[in-house]
Structures are given as C-alpha cells and as structure tokens.
Protein backbone atom coordinates (compact mmCIF):
# COMPACT_ATOMS: atom_id res chain seq x y z
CA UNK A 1 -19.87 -9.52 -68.16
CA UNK A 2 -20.96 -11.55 -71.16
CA UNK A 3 -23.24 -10.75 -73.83
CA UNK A 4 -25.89 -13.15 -72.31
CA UNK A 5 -26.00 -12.11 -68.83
CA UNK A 6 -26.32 -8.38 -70.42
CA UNK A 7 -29.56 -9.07 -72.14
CA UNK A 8 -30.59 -11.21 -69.00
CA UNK A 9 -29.97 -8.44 -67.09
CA UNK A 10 -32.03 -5.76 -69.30
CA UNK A 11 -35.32 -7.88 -69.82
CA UNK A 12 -35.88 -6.73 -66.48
CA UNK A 13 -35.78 -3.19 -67.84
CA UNK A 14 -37.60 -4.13 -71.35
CA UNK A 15 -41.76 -4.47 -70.37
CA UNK A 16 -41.50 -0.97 -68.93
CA UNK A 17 -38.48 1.30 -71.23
CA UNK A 18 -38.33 -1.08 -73.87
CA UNK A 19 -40.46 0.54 -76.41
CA UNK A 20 -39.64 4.14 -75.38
CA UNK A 21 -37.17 6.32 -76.96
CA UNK A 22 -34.11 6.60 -75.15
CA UNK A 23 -34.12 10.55 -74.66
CA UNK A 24 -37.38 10.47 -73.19
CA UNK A 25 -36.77 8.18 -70.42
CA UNK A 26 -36.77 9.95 -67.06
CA UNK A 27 -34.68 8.76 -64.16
CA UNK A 28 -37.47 8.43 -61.40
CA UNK A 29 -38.73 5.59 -64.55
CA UNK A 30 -35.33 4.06 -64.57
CA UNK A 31 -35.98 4.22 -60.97
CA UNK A 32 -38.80 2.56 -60.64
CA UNK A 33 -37.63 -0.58 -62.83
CA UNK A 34 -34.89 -1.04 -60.33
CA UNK A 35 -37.19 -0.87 -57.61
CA UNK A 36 -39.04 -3.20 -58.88
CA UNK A 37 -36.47 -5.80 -59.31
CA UNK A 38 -35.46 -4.42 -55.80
CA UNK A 39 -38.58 -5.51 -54.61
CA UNK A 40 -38.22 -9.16 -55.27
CA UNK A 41 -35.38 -9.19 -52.65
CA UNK A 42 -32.24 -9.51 -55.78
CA UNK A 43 -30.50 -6.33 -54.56
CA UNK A 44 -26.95 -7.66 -56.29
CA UNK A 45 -29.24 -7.51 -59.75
CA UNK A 46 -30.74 -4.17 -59.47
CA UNK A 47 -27.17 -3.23 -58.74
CA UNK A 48 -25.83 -4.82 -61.79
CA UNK A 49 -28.95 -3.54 -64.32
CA UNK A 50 -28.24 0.38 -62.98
CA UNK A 51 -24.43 -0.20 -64.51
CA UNK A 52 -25.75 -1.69 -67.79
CA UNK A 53 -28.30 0.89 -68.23
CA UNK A 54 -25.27 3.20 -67.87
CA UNK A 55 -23.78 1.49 -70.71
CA UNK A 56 -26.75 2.13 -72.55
CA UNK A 57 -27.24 5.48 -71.90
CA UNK A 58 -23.48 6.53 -72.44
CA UNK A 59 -23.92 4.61 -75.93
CA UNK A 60 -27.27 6.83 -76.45
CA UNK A 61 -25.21 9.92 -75.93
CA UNK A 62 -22.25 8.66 -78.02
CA UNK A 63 -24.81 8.36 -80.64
CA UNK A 64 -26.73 11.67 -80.18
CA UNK A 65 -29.92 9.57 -79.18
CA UNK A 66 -29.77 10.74 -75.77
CA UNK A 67 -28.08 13.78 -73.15
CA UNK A 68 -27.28 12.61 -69.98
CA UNK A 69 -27.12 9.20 -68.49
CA UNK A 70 -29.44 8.88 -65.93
CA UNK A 71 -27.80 6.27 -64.23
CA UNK A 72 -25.26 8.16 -62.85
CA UNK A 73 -27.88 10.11 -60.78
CA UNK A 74 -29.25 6.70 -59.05
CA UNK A 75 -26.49 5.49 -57.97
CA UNK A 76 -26.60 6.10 -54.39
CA UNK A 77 -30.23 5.36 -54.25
CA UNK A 78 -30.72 1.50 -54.67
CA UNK A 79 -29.80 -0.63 -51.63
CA UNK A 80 -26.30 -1.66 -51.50
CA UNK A 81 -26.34 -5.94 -50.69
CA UNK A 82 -24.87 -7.00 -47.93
CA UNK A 83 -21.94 -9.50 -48.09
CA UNK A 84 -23.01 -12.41 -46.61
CA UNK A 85 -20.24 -14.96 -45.05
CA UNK A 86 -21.17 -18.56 -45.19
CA UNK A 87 -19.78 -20.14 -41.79
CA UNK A 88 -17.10 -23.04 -42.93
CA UNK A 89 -14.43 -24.78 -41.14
CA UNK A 90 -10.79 -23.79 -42.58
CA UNK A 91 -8.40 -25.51 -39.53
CA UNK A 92 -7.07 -28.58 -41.34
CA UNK A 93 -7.56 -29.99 -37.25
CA UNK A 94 -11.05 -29.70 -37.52
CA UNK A 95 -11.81 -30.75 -40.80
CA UNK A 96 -10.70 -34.74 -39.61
CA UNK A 97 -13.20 -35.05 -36.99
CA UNK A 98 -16.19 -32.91 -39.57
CA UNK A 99 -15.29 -36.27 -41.91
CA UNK A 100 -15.45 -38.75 -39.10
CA UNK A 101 -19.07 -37.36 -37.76
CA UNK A 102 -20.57 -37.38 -41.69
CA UNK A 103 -19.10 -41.48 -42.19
CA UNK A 104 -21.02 -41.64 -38.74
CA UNK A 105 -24.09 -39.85 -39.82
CA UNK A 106 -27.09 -42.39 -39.24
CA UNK A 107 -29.54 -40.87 -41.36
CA UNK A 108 -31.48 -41.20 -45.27
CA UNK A 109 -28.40 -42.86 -47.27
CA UNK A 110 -28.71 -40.40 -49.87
CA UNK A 111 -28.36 -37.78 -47.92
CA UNK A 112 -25.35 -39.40 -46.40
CA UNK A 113 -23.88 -39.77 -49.39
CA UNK A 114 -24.41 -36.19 -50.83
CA UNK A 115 -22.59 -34.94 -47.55
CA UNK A 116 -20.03 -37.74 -47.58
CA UNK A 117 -19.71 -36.24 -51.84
CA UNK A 118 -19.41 -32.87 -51.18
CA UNK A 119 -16.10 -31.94 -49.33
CA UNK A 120 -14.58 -34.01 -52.29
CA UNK A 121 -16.38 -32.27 -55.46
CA UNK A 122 -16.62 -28.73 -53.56
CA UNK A 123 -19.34 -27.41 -55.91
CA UNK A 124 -22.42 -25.04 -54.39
CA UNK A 125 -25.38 -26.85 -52.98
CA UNK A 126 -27.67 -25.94 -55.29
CA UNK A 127 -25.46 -27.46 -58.03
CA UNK A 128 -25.04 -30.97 -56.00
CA UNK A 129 -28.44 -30.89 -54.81
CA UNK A 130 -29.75 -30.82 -59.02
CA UNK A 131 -26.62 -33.30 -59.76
CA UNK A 132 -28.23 -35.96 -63.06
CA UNK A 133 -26.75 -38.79 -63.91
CA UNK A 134 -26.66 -37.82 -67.69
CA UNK A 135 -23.68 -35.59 -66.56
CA UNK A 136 -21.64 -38.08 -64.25
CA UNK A 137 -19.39 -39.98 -66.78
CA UNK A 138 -17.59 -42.66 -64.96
CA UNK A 139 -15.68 -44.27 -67.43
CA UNK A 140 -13.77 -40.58 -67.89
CA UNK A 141 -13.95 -39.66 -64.43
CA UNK A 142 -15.86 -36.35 -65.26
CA UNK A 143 -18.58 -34.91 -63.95
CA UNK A 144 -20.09 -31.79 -66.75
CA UNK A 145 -22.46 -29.50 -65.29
CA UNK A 146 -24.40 -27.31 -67.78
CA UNK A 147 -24.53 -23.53 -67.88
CA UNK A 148 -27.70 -23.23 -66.64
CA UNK A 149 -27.14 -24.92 -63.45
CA UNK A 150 -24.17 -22.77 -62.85
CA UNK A 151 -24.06 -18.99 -60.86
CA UNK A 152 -22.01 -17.56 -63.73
CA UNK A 153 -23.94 -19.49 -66.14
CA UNK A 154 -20.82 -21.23 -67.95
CA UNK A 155 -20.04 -24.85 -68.55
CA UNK A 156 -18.61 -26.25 -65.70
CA UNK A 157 -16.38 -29.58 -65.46
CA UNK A 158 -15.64 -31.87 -62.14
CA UNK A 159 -12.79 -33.92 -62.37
CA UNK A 160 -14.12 -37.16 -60.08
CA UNK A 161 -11.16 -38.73 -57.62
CA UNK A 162 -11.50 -42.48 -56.57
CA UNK A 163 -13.07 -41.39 -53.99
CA UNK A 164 -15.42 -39.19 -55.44
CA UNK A 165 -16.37 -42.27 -58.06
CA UNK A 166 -16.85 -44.51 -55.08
CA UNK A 167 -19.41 -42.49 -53.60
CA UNK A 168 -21.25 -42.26 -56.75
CA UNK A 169 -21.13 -45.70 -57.35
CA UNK A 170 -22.63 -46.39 -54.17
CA UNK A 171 -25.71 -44.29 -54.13
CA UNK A 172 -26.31 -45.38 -57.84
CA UNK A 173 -27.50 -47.99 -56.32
CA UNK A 174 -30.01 -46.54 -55.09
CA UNK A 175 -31.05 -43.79 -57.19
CA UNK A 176 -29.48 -44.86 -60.67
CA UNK A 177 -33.00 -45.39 -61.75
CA UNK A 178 -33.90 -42.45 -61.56
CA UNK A 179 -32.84 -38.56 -62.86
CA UNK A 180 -31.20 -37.34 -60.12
CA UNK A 181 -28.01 -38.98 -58.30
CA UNK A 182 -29.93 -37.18 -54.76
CA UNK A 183 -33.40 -36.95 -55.21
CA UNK A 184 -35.64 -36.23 -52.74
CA UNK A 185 -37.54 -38.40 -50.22
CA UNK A 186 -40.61 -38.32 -51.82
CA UNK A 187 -39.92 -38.60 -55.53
CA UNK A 188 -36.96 -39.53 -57.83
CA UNK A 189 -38.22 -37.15 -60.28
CA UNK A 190 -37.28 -33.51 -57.79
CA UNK A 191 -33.91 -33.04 -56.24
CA UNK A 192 -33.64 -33.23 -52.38
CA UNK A 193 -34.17 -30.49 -50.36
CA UNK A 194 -32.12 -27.15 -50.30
CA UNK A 195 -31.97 -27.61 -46.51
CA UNK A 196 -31.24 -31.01 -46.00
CA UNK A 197 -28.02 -30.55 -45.96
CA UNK A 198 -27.60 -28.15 -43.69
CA UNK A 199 -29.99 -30.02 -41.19
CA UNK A 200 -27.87 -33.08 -41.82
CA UNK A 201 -24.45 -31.08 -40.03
CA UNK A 202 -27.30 -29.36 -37.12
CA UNK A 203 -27.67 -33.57 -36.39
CA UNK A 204 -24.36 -33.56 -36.92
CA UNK A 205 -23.67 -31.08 -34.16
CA UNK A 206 -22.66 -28.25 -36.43
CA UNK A 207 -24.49 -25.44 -35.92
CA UNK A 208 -25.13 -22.95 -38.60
CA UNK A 209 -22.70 -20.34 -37.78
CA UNK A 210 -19.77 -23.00 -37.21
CA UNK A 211 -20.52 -24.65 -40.68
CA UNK A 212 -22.73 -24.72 -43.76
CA UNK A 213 -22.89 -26.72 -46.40
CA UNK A 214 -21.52 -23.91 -48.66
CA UNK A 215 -18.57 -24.07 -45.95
CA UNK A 216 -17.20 -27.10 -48.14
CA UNK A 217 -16.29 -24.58 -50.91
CA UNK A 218 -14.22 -22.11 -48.44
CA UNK A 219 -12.52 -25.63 -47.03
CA UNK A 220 -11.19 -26.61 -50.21
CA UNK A 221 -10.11 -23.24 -51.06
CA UNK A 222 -8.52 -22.34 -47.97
CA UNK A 223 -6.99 -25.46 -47.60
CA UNK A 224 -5.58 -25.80 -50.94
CA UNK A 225 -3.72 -22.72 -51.26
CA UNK A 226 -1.66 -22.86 -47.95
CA UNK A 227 -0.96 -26.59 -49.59
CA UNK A 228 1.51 -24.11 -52.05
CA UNK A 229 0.90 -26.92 -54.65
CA UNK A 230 -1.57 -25.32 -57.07
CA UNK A 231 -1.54 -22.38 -59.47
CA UNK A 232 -3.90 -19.78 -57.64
CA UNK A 233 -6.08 -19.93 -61.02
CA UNK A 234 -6.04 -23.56 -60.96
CA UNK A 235 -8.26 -23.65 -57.43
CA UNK A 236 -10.36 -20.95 -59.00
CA UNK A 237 -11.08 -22.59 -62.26
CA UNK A 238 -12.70 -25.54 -59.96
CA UNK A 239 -14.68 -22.83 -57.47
CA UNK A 240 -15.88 -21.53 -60.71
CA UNK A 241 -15.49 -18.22 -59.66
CA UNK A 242 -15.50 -15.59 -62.53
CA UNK A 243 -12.33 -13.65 -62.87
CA UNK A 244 -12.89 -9.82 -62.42
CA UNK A 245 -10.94 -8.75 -65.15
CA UNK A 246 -12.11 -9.37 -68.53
CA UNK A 247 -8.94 -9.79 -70.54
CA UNK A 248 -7.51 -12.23 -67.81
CA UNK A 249 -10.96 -14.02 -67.59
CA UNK A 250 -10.43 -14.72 -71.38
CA UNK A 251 -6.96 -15.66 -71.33
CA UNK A 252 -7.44 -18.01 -68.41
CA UNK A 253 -10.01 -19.92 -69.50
CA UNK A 254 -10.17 -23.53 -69.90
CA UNK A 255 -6.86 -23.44 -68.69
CA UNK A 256 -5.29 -25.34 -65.49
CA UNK A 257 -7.36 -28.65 -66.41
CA UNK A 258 -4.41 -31.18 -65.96
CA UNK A 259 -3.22 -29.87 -63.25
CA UNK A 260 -7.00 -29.83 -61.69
CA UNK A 261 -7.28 -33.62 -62.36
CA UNK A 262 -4.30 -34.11 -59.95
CA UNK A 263 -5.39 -31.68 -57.62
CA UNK A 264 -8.50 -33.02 -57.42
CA UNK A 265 -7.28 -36.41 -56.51
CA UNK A 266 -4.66 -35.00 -54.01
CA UNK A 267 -7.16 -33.44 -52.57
CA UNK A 268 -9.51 -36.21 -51.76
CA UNK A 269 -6.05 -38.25 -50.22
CA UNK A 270 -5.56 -35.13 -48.43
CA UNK A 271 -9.42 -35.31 -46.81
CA UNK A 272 -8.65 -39.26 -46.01
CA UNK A 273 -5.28 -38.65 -44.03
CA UNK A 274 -7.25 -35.56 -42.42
CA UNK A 275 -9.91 -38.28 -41.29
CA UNK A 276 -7.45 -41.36 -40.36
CA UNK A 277 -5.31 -38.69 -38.44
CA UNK A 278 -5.37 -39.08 -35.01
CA UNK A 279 -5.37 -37.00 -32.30
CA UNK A 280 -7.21 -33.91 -34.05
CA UNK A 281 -10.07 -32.41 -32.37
CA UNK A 282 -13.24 -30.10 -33.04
C-alpha cells in the first residue's frame, strides 16, 4: 500500500480521532469511524482503514504512546465485502460472433465505437467512459491515463494497435472537438453514461449475467495467457492490477513495456481472425 492511499485511507478516521491522543481512543470510537465509512456502502475501505489503524496503533505502542491496539478487537465486527464476479465471455468460440454483433450494432456512433474500442484497449469502464483526447497520442501510438482516473491510483499507459488507432480516428470525427473521445448524448463537456455500455450488449442480446462490459478485461486476460506467448506480469502490467507483494510490486514495475506493445497488437489480430473465423457460434 503506498504512502498516498495510507493518508487517503486515514482522513476518513481524522474529523473524529484526529485531534485525540492516541491512548485515549476507545475501540467502540474506532468503531464508530468504520461504521461510518461502512455506512456509505465502501465495505472494501472500512476493511482497509481497520488494518492501517492497526499500523498506527502497533506504532503507538512501539513508541509507548499507546497499550493495546484496538484494532485487533474489531476485526470480526465490520462487514466482510462480497466478491463480486463480473459475467464475461472467455471461449475464444464465442468471442467471434460478440465482435460480429458490436460491428452490427445500429445504435449512437459513439457508443458504437467505445464498444467496438474496448475489447482492443481492455481498460475498466469507468476509465474508457472518462477517456480525453489530451491523453490519446497518435503519432506514438500511446494512450496515458492519469493516476487519478485509475483504481490503484498510478499512471497508467495503453499501447494503441492499428486497430485501436483506427477506431479513434474515426470517432474523432465526431467528438475531436470536444474533451472527451465518448461524451455523452447531451453534452461534449460530461462523459457518456456508466450504463450505456452495458445497455448497448442487452440490445446486443447479451444479457447481464452472460457479459458485461467489465467482461472485456477477463477476455483479454483469459485469453492471453492460454495464448502461452506473454510473461504472466506482462498481461498484468496492462490489467493494471496491483501486485500483492510489495517487494515484487517494486521490482516489477514499469517493466514488460516492449513486450506489451507487441502483445497489444497481437492481440487486436487475434480479435480480427476471432471475428473473420467462420463457423464459431454463441
């Protein structure tokens, strides 16, 4: 966990124990800020602030500020978050005829074209949806997204295929003037709905537990490493997952980019055979 995301984490705490002395804190008020933060429905967060206030507290009583960490009594008392599983299609025989129904979809072009992009680019929604065209460079094939568009909050970088360029280029025509490359349908100036995608694969004929728009990211993951091609870390580095471990999360990073600029642009052949081939079914 980085330093950032630790004082993200503890401003939660900080209007309600930040001006009281450690030692005096009692754990039904520790328990109250997590329920509180409970509350708002982030059950992952409230998680994650109990464990840094135990890092706190164990650094209190390292200190003599404080005797006992009082997050070690709570922790069987916050909600624990269930894993949710995006649906996503994974059978490289039913990804051909996903492509052929999106080149087929009939509806607002730049929806079309966000849902044509995605497959290709494999980033979350919310991180297509907000795409700018300050961060597509074309002439580099690159596509940066800052770190405060991003889950884990970290740079992130897009290496763009042909294909991937070719879609751009086309909707740029018809939102270039704006901020967003897919704004929404009734001003350039907000990104398109959160759910338009998703109601573009219900048209589609994909219902919501057979795929997702979020689906594209287990695709290309799935996919990918039964290919046998790529380094394991390579595929991760473009999910921008964070690695677990924190001496192997900063030993890996910014690594595999070469070798994610080819894979990128394999991968997009790969989703054009998958679409030409014939004889695959849903």
């Amino acid at each position: 966990m980085t330093v950032a995301k630790i004082k993200w984490l503890l401003e939660f705490a900080y209007p309600d124990l930040g001006e009281r002395k450690i030692g005096e804190i009692t754990s039904m008020e520790l328990l109250a800020v997590l329920r509180q933060v409970e509350g708002r429905g982030r059950h992952e967060t409230a998680r994650r602030l109990r464990s840094v206030c135990g890092r706190v507290f164990r650094y209190a009583i390292a200190t003599g500020r404080a005797e006992h960490d009082l997050s070690a009594n709570l922790r069987d008392a916050l909600t624990t978050p269930k894993v949710k599983h995006l649906a996503a299609i994974t059978n490289s025989q039913q990804v051909g005829p996903l492509l052929r129904a999106i080149d087929g979809f009939d509806g607002h072009a730049v929806t079309k074209a966000a849902l044509r992009l995605a497959p290709h680019v494999f980033v979350r929604p919310g991180e297509l949806r907000h795409a700018e065209w300050l961060e597509i460079d074309f002439k580099k094939a690159l596509w940066s997204i800052p770190a405060e568009k991003m889950k884990m909050r970290r740079p992130h970088r897009v290496p763009l295929s042909q294909q991937s360029l070719a879609i751009l280029s086309s909707i740029r025509k018809i939102t270039g003037a704006g901020k967003f490359v897919f704004p929404g349908f009734q001003s350039l100036r907000r990104p398109m709905s959160e759910n338009a995608l998703n109601g573009a694969l219900r048209r589609l004929g994909y219902p919501g537990d057979e795929m997702t728009s979020h689906g594209f990211r287990a695709m290309a993951s799935t996919l990918l490493n039964e290919m046998g091609r790529w380094h394991p870390d390579a595929i991760e580095r473009q999910l921008a997952h964070a690695e677990a471990d924190a001496v192997r999360r900063a030993y890996a990073r910014g690594e595999y980019w070469e070798e994610r600029v080819v894979m990128m642009q394999a991968w997009s052949d790969y989703l054009d055979e998958l679409a030409d081939r014939p004889g695959t079914v849903p």
